[in-house]
Protein backbone atom coordinates (compact mmCIF):
# COMPACT_ATOMS: atom_id res chain seq x y z
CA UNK A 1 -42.13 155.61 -16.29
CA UNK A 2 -42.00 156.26 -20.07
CA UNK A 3 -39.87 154.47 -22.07
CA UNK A 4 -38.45 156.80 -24.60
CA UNK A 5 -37.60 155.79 -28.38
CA UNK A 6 -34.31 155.04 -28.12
CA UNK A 7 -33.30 154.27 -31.86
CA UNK A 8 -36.10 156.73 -33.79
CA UNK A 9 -33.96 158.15 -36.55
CA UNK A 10 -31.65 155.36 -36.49
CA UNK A 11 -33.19 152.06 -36.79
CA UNK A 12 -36.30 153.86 -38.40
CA UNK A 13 -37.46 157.23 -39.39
CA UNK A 14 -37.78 159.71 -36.56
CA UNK A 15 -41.39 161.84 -37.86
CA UNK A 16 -44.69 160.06 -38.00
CA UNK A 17 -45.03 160.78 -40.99
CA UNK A 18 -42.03 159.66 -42.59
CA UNK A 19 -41.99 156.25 -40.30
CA UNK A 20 -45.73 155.43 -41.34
CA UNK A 21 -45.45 155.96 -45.05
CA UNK A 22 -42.39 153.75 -45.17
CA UNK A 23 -43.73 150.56 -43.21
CA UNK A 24 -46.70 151.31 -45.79
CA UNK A 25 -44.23 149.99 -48.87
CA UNK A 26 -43.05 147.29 -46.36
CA UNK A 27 -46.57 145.72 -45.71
CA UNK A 28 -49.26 144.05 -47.52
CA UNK A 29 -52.67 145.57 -46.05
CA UNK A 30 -54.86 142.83 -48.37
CA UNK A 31 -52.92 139.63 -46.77
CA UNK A 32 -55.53 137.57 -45.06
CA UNK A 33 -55.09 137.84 -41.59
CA UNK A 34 -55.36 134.95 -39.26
CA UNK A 35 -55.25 134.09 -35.50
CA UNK A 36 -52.02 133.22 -34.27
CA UNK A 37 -50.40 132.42 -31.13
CA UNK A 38 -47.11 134.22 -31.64
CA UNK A 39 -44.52 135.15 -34.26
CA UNK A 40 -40.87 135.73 -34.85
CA UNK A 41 -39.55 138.81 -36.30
CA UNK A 42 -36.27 140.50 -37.00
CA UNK A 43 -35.20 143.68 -35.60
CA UNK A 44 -32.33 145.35 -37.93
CA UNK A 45 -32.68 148.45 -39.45
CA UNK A 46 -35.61 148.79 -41.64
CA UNK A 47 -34.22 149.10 -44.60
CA UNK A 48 -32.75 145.54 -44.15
CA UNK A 49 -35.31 143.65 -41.99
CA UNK A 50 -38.20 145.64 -42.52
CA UNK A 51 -40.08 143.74 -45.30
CA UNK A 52 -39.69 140.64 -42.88
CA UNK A 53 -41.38 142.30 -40.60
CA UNK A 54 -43.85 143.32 -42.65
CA UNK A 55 -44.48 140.55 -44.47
CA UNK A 56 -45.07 138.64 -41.04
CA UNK A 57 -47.14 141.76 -38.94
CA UNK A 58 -49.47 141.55 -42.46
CA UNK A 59 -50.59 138.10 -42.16
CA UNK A 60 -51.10 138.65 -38.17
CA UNK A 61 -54.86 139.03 -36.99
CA UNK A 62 -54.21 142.22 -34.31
CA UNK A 63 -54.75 141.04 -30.76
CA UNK A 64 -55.44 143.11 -27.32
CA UNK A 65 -51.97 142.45 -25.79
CA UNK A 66 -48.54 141.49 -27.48
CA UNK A 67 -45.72 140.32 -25.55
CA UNK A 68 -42.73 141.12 -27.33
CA UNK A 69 -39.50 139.37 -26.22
CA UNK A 70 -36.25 140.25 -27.14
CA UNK A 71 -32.49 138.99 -26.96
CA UNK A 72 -30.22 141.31 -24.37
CA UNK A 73 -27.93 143.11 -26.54
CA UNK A 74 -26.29 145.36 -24.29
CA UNK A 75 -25.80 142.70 -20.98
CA UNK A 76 -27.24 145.82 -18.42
CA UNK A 77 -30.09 144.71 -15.98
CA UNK A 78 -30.92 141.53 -14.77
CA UNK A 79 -30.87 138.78 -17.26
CA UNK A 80 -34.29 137.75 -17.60
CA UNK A 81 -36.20 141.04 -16.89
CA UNK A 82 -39.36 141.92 -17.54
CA UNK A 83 -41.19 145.07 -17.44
CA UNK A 84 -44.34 145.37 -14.96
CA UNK A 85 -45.74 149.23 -15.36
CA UNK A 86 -44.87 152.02 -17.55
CA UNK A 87 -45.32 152.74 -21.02
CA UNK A 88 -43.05 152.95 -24.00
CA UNK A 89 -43.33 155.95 -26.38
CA UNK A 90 -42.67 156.01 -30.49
CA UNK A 91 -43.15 158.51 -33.24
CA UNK A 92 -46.42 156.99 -33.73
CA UNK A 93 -47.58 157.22 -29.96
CA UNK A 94 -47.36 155.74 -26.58
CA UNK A 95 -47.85 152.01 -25.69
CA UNK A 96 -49.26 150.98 -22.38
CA UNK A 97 -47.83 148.04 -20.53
CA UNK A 98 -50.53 145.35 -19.18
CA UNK A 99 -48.97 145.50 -15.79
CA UNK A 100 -51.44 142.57 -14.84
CA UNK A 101 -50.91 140.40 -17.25
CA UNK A 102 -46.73 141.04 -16.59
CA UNK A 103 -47.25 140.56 -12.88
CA UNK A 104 -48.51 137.05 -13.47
CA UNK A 105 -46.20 136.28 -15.51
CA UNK A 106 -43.72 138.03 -13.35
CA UNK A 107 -45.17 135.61 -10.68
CA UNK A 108 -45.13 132.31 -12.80
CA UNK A 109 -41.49 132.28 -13.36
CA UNK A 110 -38.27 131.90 -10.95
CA UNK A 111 -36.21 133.38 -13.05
CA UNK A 112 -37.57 136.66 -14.40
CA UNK A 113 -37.27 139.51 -12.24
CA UNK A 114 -38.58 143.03 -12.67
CA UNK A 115 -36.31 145.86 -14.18
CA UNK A 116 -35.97 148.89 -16.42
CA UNK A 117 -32.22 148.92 -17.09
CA UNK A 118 -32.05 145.80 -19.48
CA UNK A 119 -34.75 147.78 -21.46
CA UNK A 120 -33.58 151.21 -21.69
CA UNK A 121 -30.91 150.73 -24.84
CA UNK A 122 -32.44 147.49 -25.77
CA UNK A 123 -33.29 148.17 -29.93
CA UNK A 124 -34.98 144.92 -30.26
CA UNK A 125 -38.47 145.13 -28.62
CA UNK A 126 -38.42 149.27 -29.35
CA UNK A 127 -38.17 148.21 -33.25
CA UNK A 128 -40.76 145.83 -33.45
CA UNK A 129 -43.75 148.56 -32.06
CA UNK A 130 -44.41 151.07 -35.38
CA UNK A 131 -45.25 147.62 -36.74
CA UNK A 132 -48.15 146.48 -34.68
CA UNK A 133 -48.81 150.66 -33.72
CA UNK A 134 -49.69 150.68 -37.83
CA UNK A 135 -52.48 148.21 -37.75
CA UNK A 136 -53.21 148.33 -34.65
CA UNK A 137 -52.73 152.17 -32.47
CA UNK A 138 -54.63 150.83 -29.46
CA UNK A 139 -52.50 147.94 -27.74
CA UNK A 140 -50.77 147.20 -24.57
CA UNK A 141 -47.28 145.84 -24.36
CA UNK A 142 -45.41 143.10 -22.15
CA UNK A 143 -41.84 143.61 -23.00
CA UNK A 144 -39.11 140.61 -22.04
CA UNK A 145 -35.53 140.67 -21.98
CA UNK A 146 -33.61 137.46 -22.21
CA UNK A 147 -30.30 136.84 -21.88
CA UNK A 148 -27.74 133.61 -22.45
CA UNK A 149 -29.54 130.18 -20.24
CA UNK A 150 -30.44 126.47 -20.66
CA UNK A 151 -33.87 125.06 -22.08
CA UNK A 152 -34.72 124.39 -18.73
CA UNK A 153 -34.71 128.28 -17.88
CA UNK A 154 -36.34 129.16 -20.90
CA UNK A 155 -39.11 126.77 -20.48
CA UNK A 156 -39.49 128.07 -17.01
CA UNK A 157 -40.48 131.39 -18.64
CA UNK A 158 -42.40 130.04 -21.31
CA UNK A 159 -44.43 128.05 -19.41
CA UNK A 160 -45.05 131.11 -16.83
CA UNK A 161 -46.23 133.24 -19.82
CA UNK A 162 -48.76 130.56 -21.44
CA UNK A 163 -50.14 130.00 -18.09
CA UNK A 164 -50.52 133.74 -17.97
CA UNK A 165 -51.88 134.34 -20.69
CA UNK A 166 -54.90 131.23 -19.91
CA UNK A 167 -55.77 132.82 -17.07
CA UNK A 168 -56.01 136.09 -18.03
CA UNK A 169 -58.87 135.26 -20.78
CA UNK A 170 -57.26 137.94 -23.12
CA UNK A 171 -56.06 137.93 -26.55
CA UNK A 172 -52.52 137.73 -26.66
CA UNK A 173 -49.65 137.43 -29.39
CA UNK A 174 -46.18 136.36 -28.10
CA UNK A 175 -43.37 138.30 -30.29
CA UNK A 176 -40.16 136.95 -30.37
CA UNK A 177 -37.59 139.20 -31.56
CA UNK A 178 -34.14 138.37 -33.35
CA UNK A 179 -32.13 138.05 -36.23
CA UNK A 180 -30.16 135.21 -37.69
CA UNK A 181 -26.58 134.64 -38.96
CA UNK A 182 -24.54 137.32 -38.62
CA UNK A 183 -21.32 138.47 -41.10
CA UNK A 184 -20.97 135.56 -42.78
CA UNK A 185 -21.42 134.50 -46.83
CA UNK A 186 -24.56 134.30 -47.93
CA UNK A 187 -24.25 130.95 -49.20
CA UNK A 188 -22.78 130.32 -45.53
CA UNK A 189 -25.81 132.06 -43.56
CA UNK A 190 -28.65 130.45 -45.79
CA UNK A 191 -27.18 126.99 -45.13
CA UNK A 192 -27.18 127.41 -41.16
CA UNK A 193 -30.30 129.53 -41.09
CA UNK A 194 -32.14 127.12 -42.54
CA UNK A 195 -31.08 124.31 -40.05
CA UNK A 196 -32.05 126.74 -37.29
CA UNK A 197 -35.47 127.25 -39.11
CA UNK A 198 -35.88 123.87 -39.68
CA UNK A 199 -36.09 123.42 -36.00
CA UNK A 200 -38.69 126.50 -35.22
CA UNK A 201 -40.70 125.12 -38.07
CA UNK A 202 -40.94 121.31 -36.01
CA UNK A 203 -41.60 123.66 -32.49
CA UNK A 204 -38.52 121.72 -31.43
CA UNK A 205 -36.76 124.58 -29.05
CA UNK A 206 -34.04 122.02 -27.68
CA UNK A 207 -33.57 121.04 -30.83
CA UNK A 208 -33.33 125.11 -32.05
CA UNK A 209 -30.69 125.26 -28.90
CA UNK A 210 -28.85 122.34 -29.88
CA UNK A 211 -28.30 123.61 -33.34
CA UNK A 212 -27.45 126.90 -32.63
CA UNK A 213 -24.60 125.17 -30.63
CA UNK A 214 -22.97 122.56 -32.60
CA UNK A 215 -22.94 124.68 -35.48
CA UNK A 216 -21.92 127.73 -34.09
CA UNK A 217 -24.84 129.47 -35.99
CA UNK A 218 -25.20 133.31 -34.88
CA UNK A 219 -28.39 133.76 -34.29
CA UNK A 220 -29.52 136.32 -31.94
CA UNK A 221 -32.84 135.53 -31.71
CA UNK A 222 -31.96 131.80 -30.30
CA UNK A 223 -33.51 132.63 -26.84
CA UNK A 224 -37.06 134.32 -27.36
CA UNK A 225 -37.50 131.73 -30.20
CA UNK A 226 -37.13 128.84 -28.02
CA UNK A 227 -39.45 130.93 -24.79
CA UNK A 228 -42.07 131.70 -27.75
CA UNK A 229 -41.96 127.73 -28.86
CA UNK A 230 -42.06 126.44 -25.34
CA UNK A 231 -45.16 128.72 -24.56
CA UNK A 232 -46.82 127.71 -27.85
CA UNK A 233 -46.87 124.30 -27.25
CA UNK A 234 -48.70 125.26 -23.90
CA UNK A 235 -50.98 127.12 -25.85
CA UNK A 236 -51.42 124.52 -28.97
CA UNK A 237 -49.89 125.18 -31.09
CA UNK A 238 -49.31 122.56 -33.77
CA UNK A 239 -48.08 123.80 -36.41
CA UNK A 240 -45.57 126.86 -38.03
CA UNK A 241 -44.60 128.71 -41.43
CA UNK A 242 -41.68 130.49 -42.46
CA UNK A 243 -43.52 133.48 -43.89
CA UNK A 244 -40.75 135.18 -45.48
CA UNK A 245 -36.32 134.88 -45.40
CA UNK A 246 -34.05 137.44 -46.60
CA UNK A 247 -30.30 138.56 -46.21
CA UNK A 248 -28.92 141.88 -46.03
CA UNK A 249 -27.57 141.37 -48.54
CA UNK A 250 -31.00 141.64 -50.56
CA UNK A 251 -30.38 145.44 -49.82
CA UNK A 252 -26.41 146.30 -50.58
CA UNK A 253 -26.10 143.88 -53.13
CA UNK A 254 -23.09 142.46 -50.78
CA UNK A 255 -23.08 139.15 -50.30
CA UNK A 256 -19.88 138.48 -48.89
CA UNK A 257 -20.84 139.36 -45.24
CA UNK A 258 -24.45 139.23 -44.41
CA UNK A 259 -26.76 138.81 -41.97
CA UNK A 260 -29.93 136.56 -42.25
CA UNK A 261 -33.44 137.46 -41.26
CA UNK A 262 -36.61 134.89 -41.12
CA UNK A 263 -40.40 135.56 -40.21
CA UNK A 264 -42.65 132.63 -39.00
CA UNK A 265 -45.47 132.66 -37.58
CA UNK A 266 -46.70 130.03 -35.02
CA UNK A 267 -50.85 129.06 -35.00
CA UNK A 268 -53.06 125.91 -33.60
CA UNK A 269 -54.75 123.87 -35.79
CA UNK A 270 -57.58 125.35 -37.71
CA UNK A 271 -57.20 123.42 -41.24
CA UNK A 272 -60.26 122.00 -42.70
CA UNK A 273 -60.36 117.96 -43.51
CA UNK A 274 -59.82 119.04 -46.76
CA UNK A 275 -56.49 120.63 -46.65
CA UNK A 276 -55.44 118.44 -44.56
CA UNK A 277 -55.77 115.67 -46.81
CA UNK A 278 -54.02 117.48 -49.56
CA UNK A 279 -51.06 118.07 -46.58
CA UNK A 280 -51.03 114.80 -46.24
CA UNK A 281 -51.24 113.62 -49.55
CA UNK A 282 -48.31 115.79 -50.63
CA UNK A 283 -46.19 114.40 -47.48
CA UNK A 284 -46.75 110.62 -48.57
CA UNK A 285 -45.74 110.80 -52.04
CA UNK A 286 -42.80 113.41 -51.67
CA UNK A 287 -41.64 111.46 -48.59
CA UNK A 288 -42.37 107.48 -49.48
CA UNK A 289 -43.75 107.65 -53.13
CA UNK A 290 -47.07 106.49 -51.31
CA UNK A 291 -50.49 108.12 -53.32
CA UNK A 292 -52.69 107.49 -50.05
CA UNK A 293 -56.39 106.16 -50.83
CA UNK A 294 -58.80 107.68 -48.82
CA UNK A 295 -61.63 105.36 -47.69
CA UNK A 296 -64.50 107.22 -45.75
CA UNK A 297 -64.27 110.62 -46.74
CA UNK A 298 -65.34 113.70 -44.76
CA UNK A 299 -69.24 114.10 -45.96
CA UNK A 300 -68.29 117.60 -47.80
CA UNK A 301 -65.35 115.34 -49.57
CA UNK A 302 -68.22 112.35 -51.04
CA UNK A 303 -69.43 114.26 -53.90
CA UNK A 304 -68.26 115.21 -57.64
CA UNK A 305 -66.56 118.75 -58.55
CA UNK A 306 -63.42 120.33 -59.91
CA UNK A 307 -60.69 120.70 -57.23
CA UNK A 308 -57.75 122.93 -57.86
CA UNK A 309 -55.01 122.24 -55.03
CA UNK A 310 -52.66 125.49 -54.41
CA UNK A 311 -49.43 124.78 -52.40
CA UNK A 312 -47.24 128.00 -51.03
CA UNK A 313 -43.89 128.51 -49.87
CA UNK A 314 -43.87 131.55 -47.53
CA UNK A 315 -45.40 134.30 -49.71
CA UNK A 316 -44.63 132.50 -53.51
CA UNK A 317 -46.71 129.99 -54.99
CA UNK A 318 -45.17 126.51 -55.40
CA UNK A 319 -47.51 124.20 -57.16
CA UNK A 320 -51.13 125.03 -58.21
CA UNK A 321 -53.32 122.70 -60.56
CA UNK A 322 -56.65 121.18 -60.96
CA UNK A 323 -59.61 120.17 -62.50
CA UNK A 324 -62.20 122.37 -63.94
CA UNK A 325 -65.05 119.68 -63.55
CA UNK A 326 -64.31 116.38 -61.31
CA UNK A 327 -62.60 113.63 -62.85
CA UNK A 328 -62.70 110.99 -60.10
CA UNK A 329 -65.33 109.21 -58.14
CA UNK A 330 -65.42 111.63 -55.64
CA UNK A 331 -63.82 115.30 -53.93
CA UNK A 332 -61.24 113.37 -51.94
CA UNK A 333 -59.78 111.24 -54.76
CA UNK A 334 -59.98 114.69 -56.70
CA UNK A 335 -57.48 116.31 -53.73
CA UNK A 336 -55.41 113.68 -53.66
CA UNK A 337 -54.75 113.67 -57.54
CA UNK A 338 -54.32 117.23 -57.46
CA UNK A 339 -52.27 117.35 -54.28
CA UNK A 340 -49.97 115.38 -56.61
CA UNK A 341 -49.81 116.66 -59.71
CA UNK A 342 -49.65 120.43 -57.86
CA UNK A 343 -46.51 119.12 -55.50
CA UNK A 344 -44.49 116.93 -58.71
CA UNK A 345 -46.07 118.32 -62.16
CA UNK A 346 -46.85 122.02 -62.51
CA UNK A 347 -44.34 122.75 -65.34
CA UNK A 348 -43.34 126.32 -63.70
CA UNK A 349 -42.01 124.67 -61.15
CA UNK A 350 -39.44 121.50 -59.89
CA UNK A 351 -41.08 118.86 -57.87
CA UNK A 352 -41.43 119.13 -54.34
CA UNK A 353 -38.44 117.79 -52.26
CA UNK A 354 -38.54 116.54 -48.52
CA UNK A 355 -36.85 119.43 -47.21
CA UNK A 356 -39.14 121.45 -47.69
CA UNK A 357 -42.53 119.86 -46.77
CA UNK A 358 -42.23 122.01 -42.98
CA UNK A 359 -42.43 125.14 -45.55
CA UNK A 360 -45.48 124.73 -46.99
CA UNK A 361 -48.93 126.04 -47.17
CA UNK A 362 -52.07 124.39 -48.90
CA UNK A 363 -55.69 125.76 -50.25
CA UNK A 364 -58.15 123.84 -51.98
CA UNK A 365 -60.89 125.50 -53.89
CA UNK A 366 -63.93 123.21 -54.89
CA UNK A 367 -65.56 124.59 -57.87
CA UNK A 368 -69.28 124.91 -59.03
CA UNK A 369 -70.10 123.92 -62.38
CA UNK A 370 -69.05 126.55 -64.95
CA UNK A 371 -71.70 128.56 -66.41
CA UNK A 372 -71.51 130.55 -69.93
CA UNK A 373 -71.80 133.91 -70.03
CA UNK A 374 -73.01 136.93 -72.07
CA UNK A 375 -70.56 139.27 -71.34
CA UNK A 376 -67.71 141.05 -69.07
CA UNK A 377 -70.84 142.53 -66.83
CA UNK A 378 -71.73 139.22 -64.94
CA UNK A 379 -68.30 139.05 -63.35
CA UNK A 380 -66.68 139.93 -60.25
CA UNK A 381 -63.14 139.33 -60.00
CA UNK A 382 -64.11 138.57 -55.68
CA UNK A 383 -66.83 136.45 -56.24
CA UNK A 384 -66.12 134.76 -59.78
CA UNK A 385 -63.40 132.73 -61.30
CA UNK A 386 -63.57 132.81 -65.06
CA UNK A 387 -62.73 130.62 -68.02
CA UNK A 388 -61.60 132.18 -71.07
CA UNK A 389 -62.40 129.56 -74.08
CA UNK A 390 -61.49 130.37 -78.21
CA UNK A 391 -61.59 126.83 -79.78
CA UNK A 392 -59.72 124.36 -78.26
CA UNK A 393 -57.98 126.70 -75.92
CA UNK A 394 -58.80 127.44 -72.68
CA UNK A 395 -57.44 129.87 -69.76
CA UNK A 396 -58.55 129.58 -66.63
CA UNK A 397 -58.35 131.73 -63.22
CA UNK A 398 -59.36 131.36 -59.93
CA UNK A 399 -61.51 134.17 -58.20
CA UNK A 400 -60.31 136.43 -55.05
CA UNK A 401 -56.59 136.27 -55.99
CA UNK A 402 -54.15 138.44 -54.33
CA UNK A 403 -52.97 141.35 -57.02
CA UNK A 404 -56.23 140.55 -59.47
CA UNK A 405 -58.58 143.94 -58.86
CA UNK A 406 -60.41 144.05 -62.13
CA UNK A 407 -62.34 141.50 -64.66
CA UNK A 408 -59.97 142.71 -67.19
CA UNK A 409 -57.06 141.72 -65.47
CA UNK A 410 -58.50 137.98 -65.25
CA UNK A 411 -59.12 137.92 -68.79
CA UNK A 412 -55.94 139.28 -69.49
CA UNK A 413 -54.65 136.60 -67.66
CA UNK A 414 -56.61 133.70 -68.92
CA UNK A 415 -55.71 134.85 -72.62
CA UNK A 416 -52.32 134.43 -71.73
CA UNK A 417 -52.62 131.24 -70.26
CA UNK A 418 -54.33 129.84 -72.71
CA UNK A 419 -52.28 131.72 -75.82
CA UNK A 420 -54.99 133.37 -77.50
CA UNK A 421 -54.19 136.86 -78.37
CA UNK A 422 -55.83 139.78 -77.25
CA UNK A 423 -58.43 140.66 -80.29
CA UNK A 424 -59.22 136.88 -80.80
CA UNK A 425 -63.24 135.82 -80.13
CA UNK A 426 -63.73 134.46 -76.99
CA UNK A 427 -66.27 132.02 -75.16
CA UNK A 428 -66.88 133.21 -71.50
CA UNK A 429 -67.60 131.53 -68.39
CA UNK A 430 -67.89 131.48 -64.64
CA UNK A 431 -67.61 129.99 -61.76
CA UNK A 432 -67.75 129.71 -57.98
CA UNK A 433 -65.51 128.13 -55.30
CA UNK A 434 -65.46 127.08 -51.80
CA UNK A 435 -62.02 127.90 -50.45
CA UNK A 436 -60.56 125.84 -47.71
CA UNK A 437 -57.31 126.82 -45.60
């Protein structure tokens, strides 16, 4: 059976053409792309939701096999189907389903059963494809329809499809589908959103479940979330990020009636000592006032260098400052002054608060000694960082920055950091950095 598009032309542009060059504007194609074990993604119209999407889908390494679970919107089939052969067709092609990987799953679970009907006017998985189809054309496809249940059902079905996936040896990325609050102020909508986000972001599905409940918050996407969270924790995960959260009200400029759409994504833990410590760091003081004192640092953390610590909330930088040359006994005391001052001091920004400690990302960049330099020739925006010097004045820049293409674009940059004008003299130099995630 093919799966027709359902909602081409509606949801999304109907022609190739027209849907690739628009999720083009509504992706980042330089975002560094990482491993995950699953995301969640809204599934409006594109126009609203669409740069959630992207935003999410860019940061996503592409994997062999996505299952893509999605509330039940229209109540028709059973209420926990799943989808075992076939193939579902969009304007930029035809997906395969892994019927393997769906019968195991299929067989894993007392409580999903095999049908066609819950998917046949279901928007929410369809929606999601031209996404993954633009980075990635050659995929399969599991596709999961969920409908109202307890934990205990959903964590049935998660655990069926981490189990699946472990067996199967392949590489997999669970999708879970849904939008947030619907028609209600955006004031109102942010405020419950982010207690149902909170929850994702702690991989706490009851908890997800128990808030969507008691405070009535809208959210369609309650159900895959909390399947995709139980079957990350089988597959651990330990951590997740809100990558991006907008209303649509963003769009109409209506903010009397929107409805809310968040993208996380959910990985295992991959972060180096060194982030870590500035994580950590950053917790202690923002949380208890604590400035922790590491005693036995990492061997990479014992010697002497400049240390810049960057901190991110979803895609916009919240805190970045450092050292050009090292100012403490060693790296780790370096990170942990710098994990400070980035979180509480960087005048562009207010401090840090507690909420929002689950948000945030952290790099740390050790530098090389800087070295003077004879002219614009011996950099490389990639490679270098630069330090623009006239006097006492001094702009620095980091190299391999997202947006930063040309060596005249970091000087232009360093000049204005620093306040020296355009045609002023200038001292250059350069740098390296090892860059930790």
């Amino acid at each position: 059976m093919i799966r027709q598009p359902a909602f081409a032309g509606q949801f999304y542009p109907g022609s190739a053409r027209e849907l690739r060059a628009l999720i083009k504007t509504m992706v980042n194609e330089k975002s560094e792309k990482q491993e995950v074990i699953g995301y969640y993604a809204p599934h409006a119209g594109y126009e609203y939701s669409g740069p959630v999407t992207g935003a999410v889908v860019s940061r996503v390494k592409p994997a062999n096999v996505y299952i893509i679970m999605a509330p039940s919107h229209t109540g028709m089939g059973a209420p926990f189907s799943i989808m075992t052969e076939g193939s579902w067709r969009t304007p930029l092609g035809e997906v395969g389903i892994d019927s393997s990987l769906a019968k195991r799953i299929l067989a894993g679970s007392t409580h999903l059963k095999s049908d066609i009907l819950a998917h046949a006017q279901e928007h929410a998985i369809e929606v999601q494809l031209p996404f993954i189809q633009y980075f990635k054309p050659d995929f399969k496809l599991v596709p999961i329809v969920l409908s109202q249940a307890t934990a205990d059902i959903y964590r049935d079905i998660g655990v069926a499809v981490a189990k699946a996936i472990k067996e199967s040896g392949k590489r997999v990325v669970i999708v879970a589908s849904g939008d947030m609050t619907h028609y209600e102020s955006q004031k109102s909508a942010h405020a419950k959103d982010q207690q149902a986000i909170d929850a994702m972001l702690r991989l706490d599905p009851e908890e997800l479940l128990a808030r969507v409940r008691n405070l009535n918050i809208t959210m369609c996407g309650y159900a895959p979330a909390a399947v995709l969270i139980f079957a990350a924790r089988e597959l651990g995960a330990v951590k997740a990020e809100l990558v991006k959260y907008r209303t649509s009200g963003d769009t109409t400029g209506d903010f009397s009636s929107v409805v809310g759409y968040a993208g996380l994504i959910f990985t295992a833990s991959n972060e180096s000592a060194l982030v870590r410590l500035a994580r950590e760091t950053v917790e202690s003081y923002v949380t208890h006032g604590i400035v922790p004192s590491p005693k036995s640092p990492d061997p990479e953390m014992q010697g002497k260098a400049g240390v810049f610590v960057s901190i991110h909330k979803g895609e916009e930088l919240r805190g970045c400052i450092g050292t050009i040359g090292p100012t403490e006994p060693n790296i780790a005391l370096e990170i942990v002054q710098n994990a400070v001052s980035a979180a509480t001091r960087d005048p562009r920004f207010p401090p840090v608060t507690p909420d929002e400690l689950n948000q945030l990302n952290y790099k740390v960049d050790v530098l090389t000694d800087p070295e003077p330099i004879k002219g614009t020739e011996q950099l490389d925006p990639k490679r270098y960082g630069v330090i623009v010097e006239a006097g006492w004045r001094r702009g620095l820049l980091l190299p391999d920055l997202e947006g930063v293409d040309s060596v005249e674009h970091q000087i232009e940059i360093c000049r204005a950091k620093a306040g020296i004008e355009y045609n002023e003299p200038v001292k250059l130099y350069r740098f390296e950095v090892k860059r930790y995630t």
